[in-house]
Protein backbone atom coordinates (compact mmCIF):
# COMPACT_ATOMS: atom_id res chain seq x y z
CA UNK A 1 -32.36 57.94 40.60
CA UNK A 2 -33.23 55.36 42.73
CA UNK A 3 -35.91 52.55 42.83
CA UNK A 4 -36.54 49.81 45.51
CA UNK A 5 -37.63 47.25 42.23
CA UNK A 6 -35.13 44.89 41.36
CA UNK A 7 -35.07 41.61 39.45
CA UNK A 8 -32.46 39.38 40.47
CA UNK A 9 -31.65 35.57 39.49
CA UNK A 10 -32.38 32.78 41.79
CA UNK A 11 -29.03 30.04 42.03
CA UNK A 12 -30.49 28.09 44.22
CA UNK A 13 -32.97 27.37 46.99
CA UNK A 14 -31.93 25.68 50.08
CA UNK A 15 -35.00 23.60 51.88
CA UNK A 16 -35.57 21.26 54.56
CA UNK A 17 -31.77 20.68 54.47
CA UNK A 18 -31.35 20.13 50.34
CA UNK A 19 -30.02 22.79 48.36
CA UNK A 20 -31.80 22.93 44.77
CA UNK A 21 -29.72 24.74 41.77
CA UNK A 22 -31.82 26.44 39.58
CA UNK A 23 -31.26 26.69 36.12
CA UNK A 24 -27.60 25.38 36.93
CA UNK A 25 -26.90 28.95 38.87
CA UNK A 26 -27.34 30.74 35.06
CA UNK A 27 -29.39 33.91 34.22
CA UNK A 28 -32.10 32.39 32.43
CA UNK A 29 -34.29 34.32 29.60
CA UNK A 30 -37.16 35.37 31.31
CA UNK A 31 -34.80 36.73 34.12
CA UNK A 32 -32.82 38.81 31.52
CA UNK A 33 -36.28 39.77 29.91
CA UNK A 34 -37.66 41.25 33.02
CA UNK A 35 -34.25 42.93 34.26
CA UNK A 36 -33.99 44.72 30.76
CA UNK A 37 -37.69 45.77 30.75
CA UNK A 38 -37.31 46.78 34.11
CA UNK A 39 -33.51 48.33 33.95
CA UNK A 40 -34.98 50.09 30.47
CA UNK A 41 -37.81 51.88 32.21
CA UNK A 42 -36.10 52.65 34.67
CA UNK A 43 -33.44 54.73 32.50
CA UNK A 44 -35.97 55.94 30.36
CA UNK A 45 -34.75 53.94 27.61
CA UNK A 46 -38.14 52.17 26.66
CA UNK A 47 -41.59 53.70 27.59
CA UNK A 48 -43.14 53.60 31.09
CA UNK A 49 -46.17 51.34 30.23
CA UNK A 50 -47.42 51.30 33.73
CA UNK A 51 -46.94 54.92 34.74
CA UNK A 52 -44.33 53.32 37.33
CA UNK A 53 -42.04 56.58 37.16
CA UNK A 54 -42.36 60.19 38.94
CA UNK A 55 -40.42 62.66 38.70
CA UNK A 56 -39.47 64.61 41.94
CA UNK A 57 -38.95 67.94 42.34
């Protein structure tokens, strides 16, 4: 299985020469939200909604 949709956490965000934590580099709870929905799609754990999966023959 593979899948080029990922969610991954933002630390921080470096700009104009300032770096900017984000949520103090944690996994916040929309993050983990969206990674589980995601991740449980994905492994057919939870329904596909969105028709996001195919299966290849």
């Amino acid at each position: 299985m593979g899948t080029a949709a990922s969610i991954t956490p933002i630390g921080e965000i470096y700009f104009k020469e300032e770096t900017y934590k984000v949520n103090d580099c944690e996994v916040g709870k929309i993050t983990k939200h969206l990674y589980d929905e995601l991740v449980g799609i994905q492994f057919g754990k939870i329904p596909d909604r969105f028709n996001w999966m195919y299966k290849v023959h």
